[in-house]
N, C-alpha and C. Protein backbone atom coordinates (compact mmCIF):
# COMPACT_ATOMS: atom_id res chain seq x y z
N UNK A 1 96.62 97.96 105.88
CA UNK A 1 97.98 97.74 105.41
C UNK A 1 97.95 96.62 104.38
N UNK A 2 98.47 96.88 102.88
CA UNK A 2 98.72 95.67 102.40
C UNK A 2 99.71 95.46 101.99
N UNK A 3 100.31 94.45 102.08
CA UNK A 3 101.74 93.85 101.49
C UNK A 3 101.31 93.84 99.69
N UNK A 4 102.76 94.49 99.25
CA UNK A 4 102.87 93.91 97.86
C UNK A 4 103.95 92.86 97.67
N UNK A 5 104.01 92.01 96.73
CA UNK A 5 104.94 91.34 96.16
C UNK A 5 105.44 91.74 95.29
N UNK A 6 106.57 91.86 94.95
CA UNK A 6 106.88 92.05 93.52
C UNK A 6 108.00 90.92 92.92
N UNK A 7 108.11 90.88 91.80
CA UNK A 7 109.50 89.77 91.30
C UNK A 7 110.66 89.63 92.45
N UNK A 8 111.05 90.62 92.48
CA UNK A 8 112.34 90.74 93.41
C UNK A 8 111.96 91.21 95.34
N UNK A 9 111.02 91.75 95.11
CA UNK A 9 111.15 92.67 96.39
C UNK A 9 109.76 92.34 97.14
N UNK A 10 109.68 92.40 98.59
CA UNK A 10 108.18 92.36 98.84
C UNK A 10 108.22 93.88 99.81
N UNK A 11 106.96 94.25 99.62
CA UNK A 11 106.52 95.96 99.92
C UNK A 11 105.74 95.73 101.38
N UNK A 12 106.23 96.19 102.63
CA UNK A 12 105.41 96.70 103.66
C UNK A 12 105.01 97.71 104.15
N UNK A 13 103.50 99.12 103.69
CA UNK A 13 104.10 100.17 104.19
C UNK A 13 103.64 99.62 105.93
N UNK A 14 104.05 100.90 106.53
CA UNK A 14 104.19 101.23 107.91
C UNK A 14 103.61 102.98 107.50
N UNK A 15 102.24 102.37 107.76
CA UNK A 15 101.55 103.67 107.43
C UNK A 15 101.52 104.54 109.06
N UNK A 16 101.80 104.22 110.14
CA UNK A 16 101.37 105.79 110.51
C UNK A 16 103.16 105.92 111.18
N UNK A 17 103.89 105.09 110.73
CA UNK A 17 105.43 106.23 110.49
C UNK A 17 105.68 106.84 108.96
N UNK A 18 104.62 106.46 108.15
CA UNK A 18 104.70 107.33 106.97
C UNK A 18 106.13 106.27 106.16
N UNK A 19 106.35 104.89 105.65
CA UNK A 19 107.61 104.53 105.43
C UNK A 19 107.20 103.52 104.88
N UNK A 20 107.76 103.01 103.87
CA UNK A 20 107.51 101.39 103.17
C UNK A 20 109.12 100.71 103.79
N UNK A 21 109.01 99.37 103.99
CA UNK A 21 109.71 98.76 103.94
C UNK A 21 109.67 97.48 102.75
N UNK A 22 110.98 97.87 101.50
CA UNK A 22 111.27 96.61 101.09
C UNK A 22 112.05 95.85 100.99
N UNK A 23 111.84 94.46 101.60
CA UNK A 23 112.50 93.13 101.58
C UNK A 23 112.69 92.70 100.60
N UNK A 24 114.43 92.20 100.36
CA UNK A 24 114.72 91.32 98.72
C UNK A 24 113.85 90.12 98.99
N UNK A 25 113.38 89.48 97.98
CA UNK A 25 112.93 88.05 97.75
C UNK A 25 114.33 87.29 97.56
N UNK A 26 114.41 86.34 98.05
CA UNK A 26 115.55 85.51 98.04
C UNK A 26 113.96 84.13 97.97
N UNK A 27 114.19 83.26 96.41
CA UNK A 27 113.33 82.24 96.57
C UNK A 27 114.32 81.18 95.68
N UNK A 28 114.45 80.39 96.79
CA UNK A 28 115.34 78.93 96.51
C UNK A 28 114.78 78.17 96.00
N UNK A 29 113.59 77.92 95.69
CA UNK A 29 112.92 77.04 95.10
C UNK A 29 112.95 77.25 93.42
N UNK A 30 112.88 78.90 92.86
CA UNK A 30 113.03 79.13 91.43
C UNK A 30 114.22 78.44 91.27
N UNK A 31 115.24 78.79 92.33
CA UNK A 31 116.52 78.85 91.65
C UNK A 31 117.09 77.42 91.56
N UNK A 32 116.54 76.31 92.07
CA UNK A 32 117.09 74.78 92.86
C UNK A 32 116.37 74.41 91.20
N UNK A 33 115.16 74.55 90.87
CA UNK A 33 114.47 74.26 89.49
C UNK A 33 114.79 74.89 88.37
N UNK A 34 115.21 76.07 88.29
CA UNK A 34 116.02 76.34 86.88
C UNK A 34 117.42 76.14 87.37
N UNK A 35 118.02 75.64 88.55
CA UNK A 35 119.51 75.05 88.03
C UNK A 35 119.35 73.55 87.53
N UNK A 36 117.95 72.42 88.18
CA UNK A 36 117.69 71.21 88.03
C UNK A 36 117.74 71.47 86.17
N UNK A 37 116.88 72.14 85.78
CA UNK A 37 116.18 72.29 84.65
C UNK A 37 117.41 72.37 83.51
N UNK A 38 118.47 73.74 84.24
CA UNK A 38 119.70 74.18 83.16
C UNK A 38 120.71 72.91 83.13
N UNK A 39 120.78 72.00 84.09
CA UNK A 39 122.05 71.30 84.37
C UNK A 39 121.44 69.97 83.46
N UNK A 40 119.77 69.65 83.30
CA UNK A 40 119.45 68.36 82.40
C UNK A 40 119.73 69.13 81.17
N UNK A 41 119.79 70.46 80.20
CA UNK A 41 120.21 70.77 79.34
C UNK A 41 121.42 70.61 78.74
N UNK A 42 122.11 71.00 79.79
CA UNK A 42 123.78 70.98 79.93
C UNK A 42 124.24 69.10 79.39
N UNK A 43 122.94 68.34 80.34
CA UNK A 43 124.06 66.85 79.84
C UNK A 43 123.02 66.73 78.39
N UNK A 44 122.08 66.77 78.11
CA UNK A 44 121.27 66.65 76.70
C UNK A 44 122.17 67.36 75.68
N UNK A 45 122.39 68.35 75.93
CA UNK A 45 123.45 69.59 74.27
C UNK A 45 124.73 69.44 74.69
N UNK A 46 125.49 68.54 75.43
CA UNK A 46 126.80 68.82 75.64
C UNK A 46 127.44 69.29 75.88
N UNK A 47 126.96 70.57 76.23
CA UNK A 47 127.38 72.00 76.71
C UNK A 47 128.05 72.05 78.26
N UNK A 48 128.54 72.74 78.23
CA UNK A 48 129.00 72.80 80.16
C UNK A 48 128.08 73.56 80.95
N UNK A 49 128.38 73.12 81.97
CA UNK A 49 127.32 74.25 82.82
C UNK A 49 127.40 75.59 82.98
N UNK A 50 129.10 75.83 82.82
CA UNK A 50 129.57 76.96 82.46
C UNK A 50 129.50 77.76 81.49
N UNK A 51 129.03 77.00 80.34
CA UNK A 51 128.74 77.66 79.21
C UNK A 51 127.25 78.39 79.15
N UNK A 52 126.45 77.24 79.91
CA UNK A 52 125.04 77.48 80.05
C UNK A 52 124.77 79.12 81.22
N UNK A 53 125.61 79.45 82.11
CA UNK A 53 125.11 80.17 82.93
C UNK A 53 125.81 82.17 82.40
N UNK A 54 126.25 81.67 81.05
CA UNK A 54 126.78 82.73 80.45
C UNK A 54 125.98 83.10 79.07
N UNK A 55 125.15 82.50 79.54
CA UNK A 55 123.69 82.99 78.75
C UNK A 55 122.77 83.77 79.46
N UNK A 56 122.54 84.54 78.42
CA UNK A 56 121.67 85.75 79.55
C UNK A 56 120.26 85.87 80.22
N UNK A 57 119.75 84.40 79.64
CA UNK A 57 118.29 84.33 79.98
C UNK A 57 118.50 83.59 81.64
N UNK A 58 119.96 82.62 81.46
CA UNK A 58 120.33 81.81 82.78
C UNK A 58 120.30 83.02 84.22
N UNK A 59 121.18 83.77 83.79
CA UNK A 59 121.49 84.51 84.59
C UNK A 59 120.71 85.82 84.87
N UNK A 60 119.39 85.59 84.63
CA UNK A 60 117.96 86.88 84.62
C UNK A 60 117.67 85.71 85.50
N UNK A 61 117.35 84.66 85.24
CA UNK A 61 116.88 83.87 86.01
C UNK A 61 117.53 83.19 87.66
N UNK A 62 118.88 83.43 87.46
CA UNK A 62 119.64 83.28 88.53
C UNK A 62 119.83 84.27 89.69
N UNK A 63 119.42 85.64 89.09
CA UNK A 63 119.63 86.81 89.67
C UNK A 63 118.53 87.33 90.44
N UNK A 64 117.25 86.96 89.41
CA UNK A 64 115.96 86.82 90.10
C UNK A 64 115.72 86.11 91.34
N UNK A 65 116.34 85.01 91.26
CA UNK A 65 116.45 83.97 92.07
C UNK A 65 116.96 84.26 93.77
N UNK A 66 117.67 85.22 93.43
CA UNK A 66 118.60 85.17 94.72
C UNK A 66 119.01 86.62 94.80
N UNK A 67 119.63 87.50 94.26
CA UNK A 67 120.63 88.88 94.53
C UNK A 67 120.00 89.68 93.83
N UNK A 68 118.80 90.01 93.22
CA UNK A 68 117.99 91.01 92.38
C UNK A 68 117.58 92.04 93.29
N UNK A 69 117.09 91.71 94.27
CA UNK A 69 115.93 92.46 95.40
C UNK A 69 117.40 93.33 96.45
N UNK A 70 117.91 92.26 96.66
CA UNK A 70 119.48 93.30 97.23
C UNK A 70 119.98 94.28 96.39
N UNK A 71 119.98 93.94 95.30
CA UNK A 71 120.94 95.04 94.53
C UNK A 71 120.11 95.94 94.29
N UNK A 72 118.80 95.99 93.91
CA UNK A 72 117.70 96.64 93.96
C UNK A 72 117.63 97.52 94.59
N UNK A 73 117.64 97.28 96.14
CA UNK A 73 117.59 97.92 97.59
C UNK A 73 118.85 98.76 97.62
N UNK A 74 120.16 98.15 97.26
CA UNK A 74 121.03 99.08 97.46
C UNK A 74 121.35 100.55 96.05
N UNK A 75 120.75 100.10 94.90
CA UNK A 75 120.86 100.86 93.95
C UNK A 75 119.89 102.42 94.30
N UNK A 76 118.25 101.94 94.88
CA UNK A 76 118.16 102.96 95.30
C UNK A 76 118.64 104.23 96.05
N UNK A 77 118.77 103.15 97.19
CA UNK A 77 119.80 104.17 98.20
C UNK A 77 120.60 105.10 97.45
N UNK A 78 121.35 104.20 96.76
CA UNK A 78 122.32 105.20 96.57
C UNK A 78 122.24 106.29 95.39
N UNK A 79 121.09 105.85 94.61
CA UNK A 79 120.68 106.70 93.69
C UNK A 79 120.62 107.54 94.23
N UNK A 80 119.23 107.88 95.22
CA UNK A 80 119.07 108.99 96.72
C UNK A 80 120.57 109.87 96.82
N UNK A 81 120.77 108.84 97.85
CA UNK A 81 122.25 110.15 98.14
C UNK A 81 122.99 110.60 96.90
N UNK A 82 122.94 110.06 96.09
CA UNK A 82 124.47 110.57 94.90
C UNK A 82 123.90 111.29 94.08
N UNK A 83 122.27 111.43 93.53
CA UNK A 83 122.05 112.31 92.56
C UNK A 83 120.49 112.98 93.22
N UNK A 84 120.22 112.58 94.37
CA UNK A 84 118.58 112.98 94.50
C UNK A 84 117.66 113.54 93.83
N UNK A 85 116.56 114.10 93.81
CA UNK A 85 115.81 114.16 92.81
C UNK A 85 114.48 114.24 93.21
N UNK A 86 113.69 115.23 92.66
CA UNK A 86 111.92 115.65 93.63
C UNK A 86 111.50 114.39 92.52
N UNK A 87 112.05 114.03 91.87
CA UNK A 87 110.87 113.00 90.83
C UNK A 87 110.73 111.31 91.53
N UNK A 88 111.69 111.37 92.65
CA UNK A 88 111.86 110.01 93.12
C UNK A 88 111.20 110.15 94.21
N UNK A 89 110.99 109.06 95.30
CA UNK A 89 110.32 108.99 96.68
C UNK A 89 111.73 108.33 97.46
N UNK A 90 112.39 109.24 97.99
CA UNK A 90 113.49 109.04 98.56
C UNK A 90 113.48 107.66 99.53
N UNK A 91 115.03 107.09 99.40
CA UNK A 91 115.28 106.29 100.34
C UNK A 91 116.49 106.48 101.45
N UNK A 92 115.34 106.16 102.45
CA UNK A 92 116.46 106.49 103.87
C UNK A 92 117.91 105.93 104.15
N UNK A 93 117.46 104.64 104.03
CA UNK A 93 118.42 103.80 104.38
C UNK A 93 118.23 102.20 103.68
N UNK A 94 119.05 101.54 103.19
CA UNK A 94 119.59 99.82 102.90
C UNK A 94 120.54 99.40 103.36
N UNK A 95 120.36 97.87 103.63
CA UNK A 95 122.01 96.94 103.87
C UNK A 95 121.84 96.07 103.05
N UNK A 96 120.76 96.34 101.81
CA UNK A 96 120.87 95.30 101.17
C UNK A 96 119.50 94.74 101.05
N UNK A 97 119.30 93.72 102.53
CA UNK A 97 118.31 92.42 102.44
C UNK A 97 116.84 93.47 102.62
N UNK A 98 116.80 95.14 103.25
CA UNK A 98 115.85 96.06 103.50
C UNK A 98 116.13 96.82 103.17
N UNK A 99 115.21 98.00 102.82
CA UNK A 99 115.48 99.18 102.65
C UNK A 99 114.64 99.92 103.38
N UNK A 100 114.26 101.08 103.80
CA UNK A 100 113.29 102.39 104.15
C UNK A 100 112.90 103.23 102.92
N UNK A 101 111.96 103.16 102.83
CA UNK A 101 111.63 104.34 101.40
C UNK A 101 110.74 105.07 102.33
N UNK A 102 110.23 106.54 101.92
CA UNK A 102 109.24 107.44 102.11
C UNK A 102 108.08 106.67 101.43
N UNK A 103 106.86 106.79 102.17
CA UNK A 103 105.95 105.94 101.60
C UNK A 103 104.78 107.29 100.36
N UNK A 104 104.35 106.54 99.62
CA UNK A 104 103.95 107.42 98.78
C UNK A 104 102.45 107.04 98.55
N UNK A 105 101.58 107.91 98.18
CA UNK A 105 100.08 107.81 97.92
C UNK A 105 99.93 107.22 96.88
N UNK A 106 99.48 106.13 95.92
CA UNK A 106 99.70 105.13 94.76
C UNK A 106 98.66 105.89 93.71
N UNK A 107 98.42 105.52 92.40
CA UNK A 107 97.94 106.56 91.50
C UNK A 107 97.22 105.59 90.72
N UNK A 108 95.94 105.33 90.13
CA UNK A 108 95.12 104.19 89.69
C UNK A 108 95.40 104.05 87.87
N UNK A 109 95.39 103.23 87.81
CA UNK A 109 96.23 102.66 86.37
C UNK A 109 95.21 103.47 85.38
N UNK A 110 94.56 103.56 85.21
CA UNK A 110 93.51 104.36 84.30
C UNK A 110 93.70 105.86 84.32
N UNK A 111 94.12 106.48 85.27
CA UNK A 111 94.55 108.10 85.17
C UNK A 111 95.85 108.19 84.83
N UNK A 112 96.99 107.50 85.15
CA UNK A 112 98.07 107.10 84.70
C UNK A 112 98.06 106.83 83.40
N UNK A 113 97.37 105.99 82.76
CA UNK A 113 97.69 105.88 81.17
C UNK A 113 97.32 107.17 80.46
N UNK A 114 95.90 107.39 80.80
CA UNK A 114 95.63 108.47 80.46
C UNK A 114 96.19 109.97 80.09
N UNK A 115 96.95 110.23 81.54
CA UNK A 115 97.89 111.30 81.38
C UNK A 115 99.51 111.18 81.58
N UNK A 116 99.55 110.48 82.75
CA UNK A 116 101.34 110.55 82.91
C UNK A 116 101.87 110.32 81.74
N UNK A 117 101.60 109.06 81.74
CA UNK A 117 102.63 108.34 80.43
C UNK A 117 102.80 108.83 78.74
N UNK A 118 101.72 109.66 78.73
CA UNK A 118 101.68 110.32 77.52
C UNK A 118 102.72 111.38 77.76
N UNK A 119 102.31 112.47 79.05
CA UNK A 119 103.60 112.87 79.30
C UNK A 119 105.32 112.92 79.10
N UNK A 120 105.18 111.12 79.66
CA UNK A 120 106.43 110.80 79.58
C UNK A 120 107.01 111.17 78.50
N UNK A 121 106.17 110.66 77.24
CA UNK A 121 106.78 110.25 76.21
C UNK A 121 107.02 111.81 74.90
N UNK A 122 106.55 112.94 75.97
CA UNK A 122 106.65 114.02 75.33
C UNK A 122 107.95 114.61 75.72
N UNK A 123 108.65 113.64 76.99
CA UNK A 123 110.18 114.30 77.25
C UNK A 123 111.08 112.87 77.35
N UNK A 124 110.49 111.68 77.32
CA UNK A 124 111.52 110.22 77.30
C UNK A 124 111.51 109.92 75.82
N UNK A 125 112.62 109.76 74.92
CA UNK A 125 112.08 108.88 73.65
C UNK A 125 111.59 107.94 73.62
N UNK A 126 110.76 107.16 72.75
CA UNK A 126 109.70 106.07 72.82
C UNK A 126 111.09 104.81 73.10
N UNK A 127 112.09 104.69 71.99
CA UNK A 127 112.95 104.25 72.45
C UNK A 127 114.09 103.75 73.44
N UNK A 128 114.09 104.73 74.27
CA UNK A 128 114.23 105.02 75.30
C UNK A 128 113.38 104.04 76.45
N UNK A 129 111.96 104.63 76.56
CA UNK A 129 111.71 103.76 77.85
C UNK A 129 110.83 102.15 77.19
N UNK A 130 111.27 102.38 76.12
CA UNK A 130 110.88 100.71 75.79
C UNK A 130 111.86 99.82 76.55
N UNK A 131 113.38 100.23 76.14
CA UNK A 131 114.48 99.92 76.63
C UNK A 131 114.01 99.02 78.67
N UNK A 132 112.86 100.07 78.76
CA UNK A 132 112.60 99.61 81.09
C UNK A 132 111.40 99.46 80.88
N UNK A 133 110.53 98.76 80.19
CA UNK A 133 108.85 99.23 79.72
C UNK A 133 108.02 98.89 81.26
N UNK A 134 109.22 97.66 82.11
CA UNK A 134 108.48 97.47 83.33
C UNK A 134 107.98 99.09 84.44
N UNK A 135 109.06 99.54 84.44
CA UNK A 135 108.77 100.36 85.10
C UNK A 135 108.33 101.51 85.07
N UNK A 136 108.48 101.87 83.78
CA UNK A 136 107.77 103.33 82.87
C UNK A 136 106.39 103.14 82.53
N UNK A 137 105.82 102.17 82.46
CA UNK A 137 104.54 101.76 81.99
C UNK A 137 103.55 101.29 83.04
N UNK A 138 104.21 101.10 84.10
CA UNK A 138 102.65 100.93 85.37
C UNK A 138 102.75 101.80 85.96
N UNK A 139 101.30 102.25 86.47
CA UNK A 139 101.14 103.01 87.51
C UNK A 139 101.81 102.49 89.25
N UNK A 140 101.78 101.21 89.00
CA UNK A 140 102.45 100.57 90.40
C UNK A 140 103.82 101.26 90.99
N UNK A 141 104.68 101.97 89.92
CA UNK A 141 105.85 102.10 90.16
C UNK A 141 105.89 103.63 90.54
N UNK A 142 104.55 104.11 90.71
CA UNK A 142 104.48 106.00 90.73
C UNK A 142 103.47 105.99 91.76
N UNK A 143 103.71 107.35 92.48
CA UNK A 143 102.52 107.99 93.48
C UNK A 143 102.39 109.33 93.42
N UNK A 144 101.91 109.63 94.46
CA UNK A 144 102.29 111.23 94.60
C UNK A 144 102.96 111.35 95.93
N UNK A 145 103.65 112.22 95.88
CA UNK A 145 104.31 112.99 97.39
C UNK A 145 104.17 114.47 97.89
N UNK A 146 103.36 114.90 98.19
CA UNK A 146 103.26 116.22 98.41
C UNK A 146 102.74 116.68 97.41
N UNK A 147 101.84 116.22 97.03
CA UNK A 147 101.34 116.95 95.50
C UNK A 147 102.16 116.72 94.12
N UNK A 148 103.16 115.83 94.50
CA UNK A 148 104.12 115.70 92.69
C UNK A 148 104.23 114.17 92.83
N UNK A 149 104.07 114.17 91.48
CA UNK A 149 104.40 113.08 90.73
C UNK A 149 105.61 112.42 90.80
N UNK A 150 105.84 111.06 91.81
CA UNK A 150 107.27 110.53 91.83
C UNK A 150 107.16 108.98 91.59
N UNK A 151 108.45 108.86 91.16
CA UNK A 151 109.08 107.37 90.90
C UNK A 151 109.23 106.63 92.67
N UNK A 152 108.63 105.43 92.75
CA UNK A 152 109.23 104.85 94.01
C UNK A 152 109.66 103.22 93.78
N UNK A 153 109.48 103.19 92.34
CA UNK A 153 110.32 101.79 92.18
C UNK A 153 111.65 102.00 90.90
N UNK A 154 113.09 102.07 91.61
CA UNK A 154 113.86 102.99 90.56
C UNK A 154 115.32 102.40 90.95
N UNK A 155 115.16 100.50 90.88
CA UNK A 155 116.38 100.13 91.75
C UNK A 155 117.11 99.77 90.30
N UNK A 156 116.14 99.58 89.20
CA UNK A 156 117.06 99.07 88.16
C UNK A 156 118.06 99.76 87.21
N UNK A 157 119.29 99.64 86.73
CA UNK A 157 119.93 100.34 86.01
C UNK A 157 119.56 101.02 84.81
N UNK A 158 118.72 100.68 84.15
CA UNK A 158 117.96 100.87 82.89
C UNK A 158 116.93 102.18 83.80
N UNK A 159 116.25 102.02 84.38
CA UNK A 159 115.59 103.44 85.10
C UNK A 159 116.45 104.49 85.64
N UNK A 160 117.42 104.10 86.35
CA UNK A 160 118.30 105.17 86.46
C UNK A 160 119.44 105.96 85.29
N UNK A 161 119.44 105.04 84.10
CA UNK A 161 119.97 105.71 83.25
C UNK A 161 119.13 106.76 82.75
N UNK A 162 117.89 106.55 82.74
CA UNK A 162 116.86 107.66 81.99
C UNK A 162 116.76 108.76 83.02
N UNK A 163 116.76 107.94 84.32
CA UNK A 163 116.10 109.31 85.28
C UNK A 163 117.60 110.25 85.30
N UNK A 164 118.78 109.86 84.85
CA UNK A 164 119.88 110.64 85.09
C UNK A 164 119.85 111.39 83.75
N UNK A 165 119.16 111.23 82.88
CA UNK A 165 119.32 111.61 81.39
C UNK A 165 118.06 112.78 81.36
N UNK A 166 116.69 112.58 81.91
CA UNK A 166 116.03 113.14 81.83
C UNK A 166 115.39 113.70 82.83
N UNK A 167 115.86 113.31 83.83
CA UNK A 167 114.63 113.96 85.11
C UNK A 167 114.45 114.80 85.54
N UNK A 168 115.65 115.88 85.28
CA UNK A 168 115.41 117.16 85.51
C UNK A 168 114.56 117.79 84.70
N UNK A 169 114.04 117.60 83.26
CA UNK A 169 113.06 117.45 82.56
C UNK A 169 111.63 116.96 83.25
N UNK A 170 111.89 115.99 83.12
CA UNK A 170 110.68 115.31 84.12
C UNK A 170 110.47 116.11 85.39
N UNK A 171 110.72 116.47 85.86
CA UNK A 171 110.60 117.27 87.29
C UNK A 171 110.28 118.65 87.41
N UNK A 172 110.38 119.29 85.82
CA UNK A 172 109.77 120.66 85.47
C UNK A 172 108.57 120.85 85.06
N UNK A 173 108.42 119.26 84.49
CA UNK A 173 106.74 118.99 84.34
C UNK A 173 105.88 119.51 85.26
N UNK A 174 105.06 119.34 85.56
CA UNK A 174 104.03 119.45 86.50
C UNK A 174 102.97 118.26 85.96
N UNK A 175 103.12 117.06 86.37
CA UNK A 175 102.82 115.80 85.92
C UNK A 175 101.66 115.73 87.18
N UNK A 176 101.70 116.47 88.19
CA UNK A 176 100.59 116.02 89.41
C UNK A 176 99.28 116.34 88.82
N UNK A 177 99.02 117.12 88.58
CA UNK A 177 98.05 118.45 88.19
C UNK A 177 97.66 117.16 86.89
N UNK A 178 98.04 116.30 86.18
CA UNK A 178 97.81 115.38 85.45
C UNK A 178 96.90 114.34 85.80
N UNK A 179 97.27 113.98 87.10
CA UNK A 179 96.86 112.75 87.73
C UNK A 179 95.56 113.22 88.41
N UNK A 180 95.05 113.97 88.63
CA UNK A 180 93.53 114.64 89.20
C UNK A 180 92.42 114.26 88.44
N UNK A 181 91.84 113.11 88.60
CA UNK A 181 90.87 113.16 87.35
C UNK A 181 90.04 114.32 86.90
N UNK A 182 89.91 114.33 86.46
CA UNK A 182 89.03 114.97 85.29
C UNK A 182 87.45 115.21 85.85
N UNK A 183 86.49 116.25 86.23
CA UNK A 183 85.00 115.90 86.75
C UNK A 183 84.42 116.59 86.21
């Protein structure tokens, strides 16, 4: 079993119920040091603090900090129920601070560049998934499930705009049959 970390979320599967569990990161320490950090700005430029946290780099950083990994958790979910989709690795259930995902077989970054992503970009515009490059561009965020090619990291809005734009596309692919190396 190994734990992943990620920015927002930390990954446990629960391999013989077949299930990942991910936990939001909630880390007080980023957030206690970029408010220390934003608030000595605030009295140096004169600015208010209010002015400062309506900047968008403040509030990537604030969000990271604390409510990223929740909203995360719940965006899946509900992606799941409201539009489902064979291209995703479904999620059972969230309240937020957890979620249940179907756990998925992970796919090695070198067969992935190789084939998926070229794929992608024969049905995503380049434009397009530059727009999420985090999650369109590693293999970390894809596995297989039953033989197909699925998304299992898909909490952010920018991924779900594409996967609602294109995935029924994506899902006619046959993107598995990709990922087989080559012998």
């Amino acid at each position: 079993m190994q734990i992943h970390k990620g920015t927002t979320r930390i990954v446990i599967p629960i391999l013989w119920l077949g299930i990942v569990i991910k936990i939001a990161r909630v880390r007080p320490k980023l957030f206690w040091n970029t408010f220390k950090q934003d608030l000595a700005w605030s009295k140096d430029t004169q600015k208010t603090f209010a002015h400062m946290l309506r900047h968008e780099r403040a509030f990537h950083v604030y969000s990271n900090s604390t409510i990223a990994g929740f909203v995360s958790n719940l965006l899946e979910w509900y992606f799941t129920i409201r539009y489902g989709s064979t291209f995703i690795a479904p999620t059972y259930f969230s309240c937020g601070l957890f979620s249940v995902m179907k756990q998925v077989e992970f796919v090695d970054m070198k067969t992935f560049q190789n084939n998926a992503r070229t794929r992608f970009l024969e049905i995503v515009p380049m434009d397009e998934l530059v727009k999420d490059a985090h999650h369109w561009g590693s293999s970390h965020n894809f596995g297989l499930l039953c033989g197909r090619l699925v998304m299992c990291d898909y909490g952010s809005k920018k991924t779900q705009i594409i996967l609602r734009k294109y995935g029924r596309q994506i899902d006619a692919k046959d993107l598995a049959k990709l990922l087989t190396p080559s012998r």
